[in-house]
C-alpha atoms as a PDB file:
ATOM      1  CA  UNK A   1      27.705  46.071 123.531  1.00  0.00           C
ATOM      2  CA  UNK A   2      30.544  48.327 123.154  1.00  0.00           C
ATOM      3  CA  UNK A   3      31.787  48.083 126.133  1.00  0.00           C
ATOM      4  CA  UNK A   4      32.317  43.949 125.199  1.00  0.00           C
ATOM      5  CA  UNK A   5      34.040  45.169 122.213  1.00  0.00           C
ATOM      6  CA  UNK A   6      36.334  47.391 124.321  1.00  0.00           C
ATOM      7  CA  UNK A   7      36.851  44.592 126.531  1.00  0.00           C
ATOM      8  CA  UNK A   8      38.016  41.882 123.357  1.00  0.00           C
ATOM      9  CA  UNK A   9      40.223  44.176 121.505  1.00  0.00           C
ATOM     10  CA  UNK A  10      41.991  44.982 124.909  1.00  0.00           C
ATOM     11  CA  UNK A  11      42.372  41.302 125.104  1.00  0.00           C
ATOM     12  CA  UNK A  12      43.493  40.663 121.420  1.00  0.00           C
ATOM     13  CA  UNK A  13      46.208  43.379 122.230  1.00  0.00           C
ATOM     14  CA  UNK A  14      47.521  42.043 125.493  1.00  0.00           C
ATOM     15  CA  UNK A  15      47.553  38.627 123.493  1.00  0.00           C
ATOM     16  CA  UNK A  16      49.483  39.766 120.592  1.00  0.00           C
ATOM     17  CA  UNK A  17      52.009  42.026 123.225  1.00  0.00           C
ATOM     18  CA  UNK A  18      52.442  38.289 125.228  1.00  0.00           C
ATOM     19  CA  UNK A  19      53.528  37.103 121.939  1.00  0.00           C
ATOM     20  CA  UNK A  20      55.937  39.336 120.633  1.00  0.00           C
ATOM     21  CA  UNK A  21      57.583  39.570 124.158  1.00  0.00           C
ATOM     22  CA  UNK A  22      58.090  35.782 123.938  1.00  0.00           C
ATOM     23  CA  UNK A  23      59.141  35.831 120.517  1.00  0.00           C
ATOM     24  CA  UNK A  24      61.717  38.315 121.333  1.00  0.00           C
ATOM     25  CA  UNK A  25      62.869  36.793 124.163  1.00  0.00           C
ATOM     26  CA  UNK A  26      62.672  33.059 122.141  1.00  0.00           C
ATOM     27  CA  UNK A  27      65.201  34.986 119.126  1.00  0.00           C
ATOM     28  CA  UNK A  28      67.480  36.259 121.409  1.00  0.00           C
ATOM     29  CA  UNK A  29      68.171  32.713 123.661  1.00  0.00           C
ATOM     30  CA  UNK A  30      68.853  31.152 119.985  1.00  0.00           C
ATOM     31  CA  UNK A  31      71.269  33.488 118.391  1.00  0.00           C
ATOM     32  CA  UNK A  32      73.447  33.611 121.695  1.00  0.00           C
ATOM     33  CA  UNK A  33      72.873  29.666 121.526  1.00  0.00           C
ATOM     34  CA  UNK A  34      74.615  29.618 118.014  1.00  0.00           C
ATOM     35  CA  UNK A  35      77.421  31.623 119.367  1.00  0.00           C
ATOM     36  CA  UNK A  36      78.053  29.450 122.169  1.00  0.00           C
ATOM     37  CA  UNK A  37      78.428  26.500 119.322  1.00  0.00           C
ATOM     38  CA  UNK A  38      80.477  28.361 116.919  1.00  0.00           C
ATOM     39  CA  UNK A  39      82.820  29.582 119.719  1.00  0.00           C
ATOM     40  CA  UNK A  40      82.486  25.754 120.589  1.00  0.00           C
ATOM     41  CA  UNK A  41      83.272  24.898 117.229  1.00  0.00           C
ATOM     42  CA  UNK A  42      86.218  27.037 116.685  1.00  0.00           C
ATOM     43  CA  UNK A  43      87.934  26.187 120.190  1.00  0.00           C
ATOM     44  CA  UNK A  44      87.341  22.215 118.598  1.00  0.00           C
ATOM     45  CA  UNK A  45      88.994  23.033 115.386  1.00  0.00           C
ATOM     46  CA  UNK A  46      91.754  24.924 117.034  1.00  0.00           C
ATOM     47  CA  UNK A  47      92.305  21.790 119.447  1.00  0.00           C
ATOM     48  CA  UNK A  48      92.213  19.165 116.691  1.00  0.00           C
ATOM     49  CA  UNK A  49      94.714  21.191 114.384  1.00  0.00           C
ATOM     50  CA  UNK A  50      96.457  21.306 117.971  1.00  0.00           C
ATOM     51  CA  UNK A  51      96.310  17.564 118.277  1.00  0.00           C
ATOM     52  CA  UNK A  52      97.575  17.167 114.592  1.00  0.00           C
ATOM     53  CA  UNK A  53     100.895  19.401 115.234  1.00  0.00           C
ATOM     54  CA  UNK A  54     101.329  17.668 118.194  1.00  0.00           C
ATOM     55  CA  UNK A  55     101.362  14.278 116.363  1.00  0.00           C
ATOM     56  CA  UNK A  56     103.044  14.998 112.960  1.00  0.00           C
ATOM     57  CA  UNK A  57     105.213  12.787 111.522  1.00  0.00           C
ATOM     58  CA  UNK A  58     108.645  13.008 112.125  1.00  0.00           C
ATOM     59  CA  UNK A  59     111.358  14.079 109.831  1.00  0.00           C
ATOM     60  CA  UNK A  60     113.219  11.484 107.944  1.00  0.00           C
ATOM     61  CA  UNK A  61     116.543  10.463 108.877  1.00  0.00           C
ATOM     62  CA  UNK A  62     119.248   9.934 105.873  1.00  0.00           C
ATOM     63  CA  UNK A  63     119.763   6.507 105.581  1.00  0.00           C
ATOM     64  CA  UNK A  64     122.099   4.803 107.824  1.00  0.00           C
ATOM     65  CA  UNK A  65     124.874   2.391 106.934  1.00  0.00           C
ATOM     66  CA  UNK A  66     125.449  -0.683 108.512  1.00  0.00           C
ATOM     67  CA  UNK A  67     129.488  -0.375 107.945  1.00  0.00           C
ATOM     68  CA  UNK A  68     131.385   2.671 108.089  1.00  0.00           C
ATOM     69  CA  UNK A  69     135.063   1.688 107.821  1.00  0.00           C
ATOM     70  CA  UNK A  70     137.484   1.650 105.357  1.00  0.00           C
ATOM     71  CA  UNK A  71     137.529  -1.827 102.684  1.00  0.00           C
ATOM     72  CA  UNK A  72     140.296  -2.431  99.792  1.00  0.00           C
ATOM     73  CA  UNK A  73     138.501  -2.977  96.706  1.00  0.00           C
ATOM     74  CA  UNK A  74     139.825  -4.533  93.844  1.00  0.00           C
ATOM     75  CA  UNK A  75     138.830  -3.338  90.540  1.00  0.00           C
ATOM     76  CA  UNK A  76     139.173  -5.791  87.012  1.00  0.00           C
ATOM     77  CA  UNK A  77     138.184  -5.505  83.704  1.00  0.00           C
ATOM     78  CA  UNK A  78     139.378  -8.818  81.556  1.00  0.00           C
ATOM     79  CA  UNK A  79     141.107 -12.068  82.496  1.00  0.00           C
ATOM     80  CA  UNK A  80     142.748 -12.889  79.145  1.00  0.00           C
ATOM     81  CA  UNK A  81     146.145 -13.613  77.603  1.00  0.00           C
ATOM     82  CA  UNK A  82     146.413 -10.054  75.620  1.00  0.00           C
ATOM     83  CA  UNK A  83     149.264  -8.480  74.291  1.00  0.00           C
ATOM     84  CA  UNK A  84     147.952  -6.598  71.056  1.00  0.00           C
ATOM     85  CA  UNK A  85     150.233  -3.423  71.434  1.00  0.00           C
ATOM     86  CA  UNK A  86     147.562  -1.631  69.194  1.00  0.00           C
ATOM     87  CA  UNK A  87     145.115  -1.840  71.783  1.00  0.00           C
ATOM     88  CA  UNK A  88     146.723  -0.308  74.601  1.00  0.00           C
ATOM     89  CA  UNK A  89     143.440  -0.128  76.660  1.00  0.00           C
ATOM     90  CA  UNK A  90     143.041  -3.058  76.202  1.00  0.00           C
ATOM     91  CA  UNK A  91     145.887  -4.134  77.273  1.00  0.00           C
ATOM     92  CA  UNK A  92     146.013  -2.066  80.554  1.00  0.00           C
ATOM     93  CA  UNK A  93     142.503  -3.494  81.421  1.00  0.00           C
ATOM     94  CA  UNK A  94     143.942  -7.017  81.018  1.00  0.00           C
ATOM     95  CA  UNK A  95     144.854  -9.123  83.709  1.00  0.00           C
ATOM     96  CA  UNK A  96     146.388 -13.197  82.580  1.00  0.00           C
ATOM     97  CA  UNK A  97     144.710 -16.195  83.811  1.00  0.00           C
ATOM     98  CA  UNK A  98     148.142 -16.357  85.720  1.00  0.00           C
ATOM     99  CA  UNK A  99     148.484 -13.650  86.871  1.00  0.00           C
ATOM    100  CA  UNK A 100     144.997 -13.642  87.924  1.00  0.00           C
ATOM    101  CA  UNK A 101     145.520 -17.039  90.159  1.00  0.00           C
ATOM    102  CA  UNK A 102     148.549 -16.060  91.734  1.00  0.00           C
ATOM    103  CA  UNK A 103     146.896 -12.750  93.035  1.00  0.00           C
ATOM    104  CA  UNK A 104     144.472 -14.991  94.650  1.00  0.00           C
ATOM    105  CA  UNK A 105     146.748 -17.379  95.941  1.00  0.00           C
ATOM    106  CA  UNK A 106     148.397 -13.716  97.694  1.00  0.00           C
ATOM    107  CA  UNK A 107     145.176 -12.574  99.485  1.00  0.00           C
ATOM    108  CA  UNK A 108     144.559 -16.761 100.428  1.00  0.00           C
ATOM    109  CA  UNK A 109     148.041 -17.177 102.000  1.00  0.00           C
ATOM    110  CA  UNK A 110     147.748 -13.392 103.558  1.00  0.00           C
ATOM    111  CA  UNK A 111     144.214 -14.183 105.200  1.00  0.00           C
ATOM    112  CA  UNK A 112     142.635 -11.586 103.257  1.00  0.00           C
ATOM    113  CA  UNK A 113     138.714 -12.820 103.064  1.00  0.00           C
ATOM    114  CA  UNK A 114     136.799 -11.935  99.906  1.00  0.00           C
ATOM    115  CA  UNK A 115     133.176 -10.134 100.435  1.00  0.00           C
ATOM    116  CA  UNK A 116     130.473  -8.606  98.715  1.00  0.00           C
ATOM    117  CA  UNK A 117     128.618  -5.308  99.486  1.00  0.00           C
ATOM    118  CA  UNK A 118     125.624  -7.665 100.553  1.00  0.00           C
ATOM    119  CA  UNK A 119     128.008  -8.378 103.460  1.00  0.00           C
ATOM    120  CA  UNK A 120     128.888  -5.602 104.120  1.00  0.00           C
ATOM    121  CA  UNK A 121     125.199  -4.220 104.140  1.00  0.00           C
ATOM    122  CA  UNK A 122     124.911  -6.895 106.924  1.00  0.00           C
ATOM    123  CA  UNK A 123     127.618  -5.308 108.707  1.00  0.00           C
ATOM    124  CA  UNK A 124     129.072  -8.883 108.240  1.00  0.00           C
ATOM    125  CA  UNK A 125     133.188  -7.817 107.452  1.00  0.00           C
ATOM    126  CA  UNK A 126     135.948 -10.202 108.829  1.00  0.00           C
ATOM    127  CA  UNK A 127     139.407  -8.845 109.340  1.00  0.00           C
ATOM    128  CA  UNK A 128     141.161  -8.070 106.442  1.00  0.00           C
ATOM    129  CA  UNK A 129     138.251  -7.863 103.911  1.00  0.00           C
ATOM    130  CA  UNK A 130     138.500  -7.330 100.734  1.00  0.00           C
ATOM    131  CA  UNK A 131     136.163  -7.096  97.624  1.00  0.00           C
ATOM    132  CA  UNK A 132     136.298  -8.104  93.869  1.00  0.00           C
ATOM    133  CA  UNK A 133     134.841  -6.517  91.494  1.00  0.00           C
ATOM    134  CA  UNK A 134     134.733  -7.114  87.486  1.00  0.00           C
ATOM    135  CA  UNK A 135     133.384  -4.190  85.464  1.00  0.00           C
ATOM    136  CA  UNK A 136     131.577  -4.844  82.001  1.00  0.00           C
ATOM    137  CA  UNK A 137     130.516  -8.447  82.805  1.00  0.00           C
ATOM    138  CA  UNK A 138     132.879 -10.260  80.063  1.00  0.00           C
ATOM    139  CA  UNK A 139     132.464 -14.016  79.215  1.00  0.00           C
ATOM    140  CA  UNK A 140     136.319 -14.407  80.269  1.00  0.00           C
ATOM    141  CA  UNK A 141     135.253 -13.655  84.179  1.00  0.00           C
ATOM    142  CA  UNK A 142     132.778 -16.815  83.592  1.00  0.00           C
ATOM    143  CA  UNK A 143     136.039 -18.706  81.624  1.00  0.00           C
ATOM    144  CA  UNK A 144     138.658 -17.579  83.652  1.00  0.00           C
ATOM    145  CA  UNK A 145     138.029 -15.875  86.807  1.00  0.00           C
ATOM    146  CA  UNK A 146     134.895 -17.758  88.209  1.00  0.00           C
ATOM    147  CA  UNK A 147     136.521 -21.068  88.142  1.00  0.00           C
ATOM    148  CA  UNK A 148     139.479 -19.915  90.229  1.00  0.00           C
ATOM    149  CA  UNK A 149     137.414 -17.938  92.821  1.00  0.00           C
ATOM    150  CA  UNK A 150     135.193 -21.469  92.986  1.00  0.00           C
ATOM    151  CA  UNK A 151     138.336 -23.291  93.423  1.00  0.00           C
ATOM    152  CA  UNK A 152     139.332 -21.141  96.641  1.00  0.00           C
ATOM    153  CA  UNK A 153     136.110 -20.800  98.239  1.00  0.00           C
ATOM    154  CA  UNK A 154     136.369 -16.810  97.405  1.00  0.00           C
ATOM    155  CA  UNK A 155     134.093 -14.203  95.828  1.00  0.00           C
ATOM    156  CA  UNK A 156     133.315 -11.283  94.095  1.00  0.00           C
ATOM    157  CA  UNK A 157     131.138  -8.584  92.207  1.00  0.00           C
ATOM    158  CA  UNK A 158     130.256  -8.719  88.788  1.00  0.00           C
ATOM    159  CA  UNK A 159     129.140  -5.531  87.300  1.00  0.00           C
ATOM    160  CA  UNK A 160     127.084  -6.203  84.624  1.00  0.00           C
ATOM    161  CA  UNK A 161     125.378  -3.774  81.418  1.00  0.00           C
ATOM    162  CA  UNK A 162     122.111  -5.098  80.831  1.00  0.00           C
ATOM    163  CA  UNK A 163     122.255  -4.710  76.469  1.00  0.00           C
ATOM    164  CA  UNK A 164     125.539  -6.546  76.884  1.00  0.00           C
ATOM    165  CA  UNK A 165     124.288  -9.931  76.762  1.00  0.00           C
ATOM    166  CA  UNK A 166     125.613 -13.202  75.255  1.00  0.00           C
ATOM    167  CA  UNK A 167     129.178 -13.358  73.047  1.00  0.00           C
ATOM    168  CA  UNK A 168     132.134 -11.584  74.041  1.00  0.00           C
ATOM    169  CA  UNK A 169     129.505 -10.765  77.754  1.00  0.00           C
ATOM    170  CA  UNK A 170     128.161 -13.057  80.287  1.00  0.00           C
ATOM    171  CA  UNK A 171     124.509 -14.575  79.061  1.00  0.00           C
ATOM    172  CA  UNK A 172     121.639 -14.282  81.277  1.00  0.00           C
ATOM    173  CA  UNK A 173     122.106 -18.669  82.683  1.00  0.00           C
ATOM    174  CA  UNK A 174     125.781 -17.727  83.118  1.00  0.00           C
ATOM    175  CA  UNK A 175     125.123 -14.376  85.448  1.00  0.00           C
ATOM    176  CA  UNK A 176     122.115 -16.759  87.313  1.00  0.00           C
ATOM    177  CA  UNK A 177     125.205 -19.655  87.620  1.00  0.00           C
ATOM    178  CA  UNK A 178     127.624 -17.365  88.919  1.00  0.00           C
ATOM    179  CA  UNK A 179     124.885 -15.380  91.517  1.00  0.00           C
ATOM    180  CA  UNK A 180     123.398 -18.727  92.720  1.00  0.00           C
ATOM    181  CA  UNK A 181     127.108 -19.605  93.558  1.00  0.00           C
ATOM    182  CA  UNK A 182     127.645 -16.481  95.376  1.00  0.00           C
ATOM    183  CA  UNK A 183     128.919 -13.928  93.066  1.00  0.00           C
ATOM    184  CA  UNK A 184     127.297 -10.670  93.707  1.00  0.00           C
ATOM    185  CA  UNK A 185     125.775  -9.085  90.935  1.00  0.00           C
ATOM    186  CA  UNK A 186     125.185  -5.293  90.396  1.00  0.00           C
ATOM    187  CA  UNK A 187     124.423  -2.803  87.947  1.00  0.00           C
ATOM    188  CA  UNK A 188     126.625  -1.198  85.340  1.00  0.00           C
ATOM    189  CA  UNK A 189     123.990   0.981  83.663  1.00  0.00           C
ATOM    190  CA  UNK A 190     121.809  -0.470  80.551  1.00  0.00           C
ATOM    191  CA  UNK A 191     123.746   0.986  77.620  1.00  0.00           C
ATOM    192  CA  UNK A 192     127.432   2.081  79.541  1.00  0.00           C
ATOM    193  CA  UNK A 193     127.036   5.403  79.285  1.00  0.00           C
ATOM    194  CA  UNK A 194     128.928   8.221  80.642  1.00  0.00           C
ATOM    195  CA  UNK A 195     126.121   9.377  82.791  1.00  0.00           C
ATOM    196  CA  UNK A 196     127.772  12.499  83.657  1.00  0.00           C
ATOM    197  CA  UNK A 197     127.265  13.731  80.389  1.00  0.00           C
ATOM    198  CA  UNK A 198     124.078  12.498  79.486  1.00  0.00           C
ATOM    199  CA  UNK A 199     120.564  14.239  80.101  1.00  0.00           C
ATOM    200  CA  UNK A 200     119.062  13.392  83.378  1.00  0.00           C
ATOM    201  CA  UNK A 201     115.948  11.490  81.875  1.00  0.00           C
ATOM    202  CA  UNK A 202     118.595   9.151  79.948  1.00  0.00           C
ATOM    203  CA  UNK A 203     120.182   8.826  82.792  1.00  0.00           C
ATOM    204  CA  UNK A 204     117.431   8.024  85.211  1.00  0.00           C
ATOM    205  CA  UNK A 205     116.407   5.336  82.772  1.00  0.00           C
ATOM    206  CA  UNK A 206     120.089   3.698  82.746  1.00  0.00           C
ATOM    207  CA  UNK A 207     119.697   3.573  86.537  1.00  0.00           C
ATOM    208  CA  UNK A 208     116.585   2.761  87.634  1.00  0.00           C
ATOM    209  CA  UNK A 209     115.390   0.540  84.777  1.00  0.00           C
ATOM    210  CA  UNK A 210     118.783  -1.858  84.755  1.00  0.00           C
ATOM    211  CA  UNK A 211     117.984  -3.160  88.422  1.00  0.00           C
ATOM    212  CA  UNK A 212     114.487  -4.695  88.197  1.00  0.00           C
ATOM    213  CA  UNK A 213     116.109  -6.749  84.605  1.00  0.00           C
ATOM    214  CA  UNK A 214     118.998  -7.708  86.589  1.00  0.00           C
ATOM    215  CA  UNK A 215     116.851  -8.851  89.252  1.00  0.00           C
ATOM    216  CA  UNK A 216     114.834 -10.781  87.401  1.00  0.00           C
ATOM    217  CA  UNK A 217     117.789 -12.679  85.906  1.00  0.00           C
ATOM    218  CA  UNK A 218     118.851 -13.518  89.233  1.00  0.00           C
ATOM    219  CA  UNK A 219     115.965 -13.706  91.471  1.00  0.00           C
ATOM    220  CA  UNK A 220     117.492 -11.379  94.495  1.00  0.00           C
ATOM    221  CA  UNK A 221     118.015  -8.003  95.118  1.00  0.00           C
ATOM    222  CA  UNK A 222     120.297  -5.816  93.439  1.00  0.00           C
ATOM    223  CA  UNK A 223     122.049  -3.178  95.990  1.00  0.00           C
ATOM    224  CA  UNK A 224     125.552  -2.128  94.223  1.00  0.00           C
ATOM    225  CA  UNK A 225     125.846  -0.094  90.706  1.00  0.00           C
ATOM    226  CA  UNK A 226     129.526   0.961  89.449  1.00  0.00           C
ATOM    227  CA  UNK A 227     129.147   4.426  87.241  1.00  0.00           C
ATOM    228  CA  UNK A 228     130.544   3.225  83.797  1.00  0.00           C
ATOM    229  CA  UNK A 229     133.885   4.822  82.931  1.00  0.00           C
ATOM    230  CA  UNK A 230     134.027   6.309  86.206  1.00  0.00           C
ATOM    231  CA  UNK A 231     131.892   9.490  85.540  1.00  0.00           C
ATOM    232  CA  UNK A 232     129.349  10.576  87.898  1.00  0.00           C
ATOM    233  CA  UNK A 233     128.226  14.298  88.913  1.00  0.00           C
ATOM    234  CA  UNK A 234     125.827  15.491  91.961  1.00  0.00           C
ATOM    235  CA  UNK A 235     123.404  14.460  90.241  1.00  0.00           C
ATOM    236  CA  UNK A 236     123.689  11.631  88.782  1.00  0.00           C
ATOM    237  CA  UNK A 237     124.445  10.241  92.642  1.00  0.00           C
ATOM    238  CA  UNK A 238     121.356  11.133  93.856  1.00  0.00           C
ATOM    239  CA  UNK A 239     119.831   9.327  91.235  1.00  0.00           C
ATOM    240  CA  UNK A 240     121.704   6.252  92.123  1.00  0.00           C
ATOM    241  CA  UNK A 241     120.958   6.651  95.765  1.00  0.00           C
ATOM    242  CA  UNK A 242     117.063   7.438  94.780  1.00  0.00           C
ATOM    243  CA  UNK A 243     117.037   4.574  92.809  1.00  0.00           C
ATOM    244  CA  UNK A 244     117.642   2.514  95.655  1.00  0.00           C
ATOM    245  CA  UNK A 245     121.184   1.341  95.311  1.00  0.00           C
ATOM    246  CA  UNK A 246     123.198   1.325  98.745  1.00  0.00           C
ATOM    247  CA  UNK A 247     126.494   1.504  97.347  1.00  0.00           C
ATOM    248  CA  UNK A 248     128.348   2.950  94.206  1.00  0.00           C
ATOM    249  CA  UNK A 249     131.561   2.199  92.966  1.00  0.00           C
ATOM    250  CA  UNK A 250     134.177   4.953  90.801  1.00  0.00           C
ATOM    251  CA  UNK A 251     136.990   4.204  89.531  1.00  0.00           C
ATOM    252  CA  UNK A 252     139.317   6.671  91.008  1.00  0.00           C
ATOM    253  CA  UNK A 253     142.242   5.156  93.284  1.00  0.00           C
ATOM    254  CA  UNK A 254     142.494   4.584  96.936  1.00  0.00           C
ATOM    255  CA  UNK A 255     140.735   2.265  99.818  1.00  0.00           C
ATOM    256  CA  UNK A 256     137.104   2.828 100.324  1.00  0.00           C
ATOM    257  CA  UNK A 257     135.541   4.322 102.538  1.00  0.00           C
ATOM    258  CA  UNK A 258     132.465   3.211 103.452  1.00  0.00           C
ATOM    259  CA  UNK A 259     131.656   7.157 105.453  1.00  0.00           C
ATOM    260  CA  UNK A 260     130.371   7.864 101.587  1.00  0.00           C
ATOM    261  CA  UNK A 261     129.313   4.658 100.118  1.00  0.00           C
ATOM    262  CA  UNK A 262     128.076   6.646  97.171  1.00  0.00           C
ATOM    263  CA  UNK A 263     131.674   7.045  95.509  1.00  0.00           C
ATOM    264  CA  UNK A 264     133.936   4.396  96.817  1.00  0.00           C
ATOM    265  CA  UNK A 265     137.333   4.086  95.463  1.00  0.00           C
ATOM    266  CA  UNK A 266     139.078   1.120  93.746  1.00  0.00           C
ATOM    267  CA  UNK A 267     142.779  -0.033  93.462  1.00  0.00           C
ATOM    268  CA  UNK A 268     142.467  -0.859  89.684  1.00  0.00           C
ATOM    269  CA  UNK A 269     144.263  -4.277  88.646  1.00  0.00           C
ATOM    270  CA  UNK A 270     146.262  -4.461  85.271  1.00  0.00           C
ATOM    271  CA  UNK A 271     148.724  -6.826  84.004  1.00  0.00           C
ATOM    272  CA  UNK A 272     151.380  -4.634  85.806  1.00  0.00           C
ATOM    273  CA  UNK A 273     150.045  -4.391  89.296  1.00  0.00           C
ATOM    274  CA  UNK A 274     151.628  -6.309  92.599  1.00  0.00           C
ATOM    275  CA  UNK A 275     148.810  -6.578  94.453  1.00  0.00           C
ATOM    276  CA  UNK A 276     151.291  -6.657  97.602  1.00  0.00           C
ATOM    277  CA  UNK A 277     151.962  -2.769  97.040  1.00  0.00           C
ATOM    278  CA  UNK A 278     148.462  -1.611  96.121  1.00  0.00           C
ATOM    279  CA  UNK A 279     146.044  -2.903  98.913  1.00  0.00           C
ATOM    280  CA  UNK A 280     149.093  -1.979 101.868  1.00  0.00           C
END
């Protein structure tokens, strides 16, 4: 009888020795099996962050322009009979009905060809361009300066404030009449501000928010904006550019050139000026 016993617990004990040994054996197969997958793992995280660097998106070019020459551009404020020698702006921004044709009849007979920055944005400049442009959008461009640019086959750029609307300033029918005949139209701020001095919320708002009214007046896209009075800093360019403009027009003197078509000169146009001299 004891010797049965003996002969059971030696049993039990080889038993129990069988399974530790295995379960030993089983613990250390599935911890070096984890390793193998977190090594695995890693060297697949370090090959798809591999992957991503070698796919990463480019850096953005600046924009490009489609025209990078030089362009006379003409710039007018009213077409009017004025001679009030107590307005002596005024007067200096004042350019007759006369005058006005004759200048016309100049660039015609010289085989200057009239464009807009949405040809030149094209890349579509003849010989001898030359651009327009009316600051302020006054109801004497629609009474004396439209008609005589329709009667010639020649166009322009109207620059237009958004709040100036109606009375002595183009209505919203007359700037749709004039753009659905061919007149450019861009932006000249809402409120003609001088932007360089005015906070650069204020002056984001002047900027961005006058394009989408103006293109809703006219159904097209607006792509010029003339800083009113001619100021402008750093800043306020980049805000023009951001806004999505693709040209900007100062008022400072000279031919453009269309290497910085963020602050393109003008040859400005008074009652005085022989346009012979100032575009040579």
């Amino acid at each position: 009888m004891k010797k049965n016993r003996k002969t059971v617990i030696t049993i039990i004990l080889i038993i129990v020795t069988v399974l530790a040994i295995g379960f030993f054996a089983y613990s250390k197969t599935h911890q070096s099996s984890i390793k193998v997958a977190a090594d695995n793992t890693s060297d697949n995280s370090t090959v798809s962050v591999s992957a991503q660097a070698a796919v990463a998106t480019p850096p953005i070019e600046p924009p490009k322009t489609t025209y990078s020459g030089k362009i006379p551009i003409l710039m007018y404020h009213y077409i009017r009979d004025y001679a009030d020698q107590s307005d002596p702006i005024g007067v200096g921004l004042s350019v007759s009905p006369a005058k006005f044709a004759a200048q016309l009849d100049y660039l015609q007979l010289n085989d200057y060809k009239t464009i807009t920055f949405l040809d030149v944005e094209k890349n579509n400049v003849p010989p001898k361009a030359i651009i327009l442009t009316f600051d302020d959008g006054y109801i004497d461009f629609y009474q004396n300066a439209y008609p005589e640019l329709k009667r010639r086959g020649m166009t322009a750029v109207s620059y237009i404030v958004t709040s100036f609307n109606g009375g002595r300033y183009l209505d919203d029918s007359q700037i749709k009449e004039i753009a659905d005949y061919g007149i450019e139209i861009g932006s000249h701020t809402i409120s003609h501000l001088n932007l360089a001095m005015t906070s650069s919320v204020r002056a984001q708002k002047e900027i961005n928010d006058s394009r989408p009214i103006l293109e809703r007046v006219i159904g097209k896209p607006i792509i010029s904006f003339c800083y009113p009075t001619g100021k402008y800093s750093d800043s306020v360019v980049s805000t023009v550019k951001n806004a999505g403009y693709k040209y900007a027009a100062t008022t400072k003197g000279g031919l453009a050139d269309f290497t910085d078509p963020f602050r393109l000169y003008r040859y400005r146009m008074n009652s005085e000026t022989n346009i012979a001299s100032a575009i040579k």
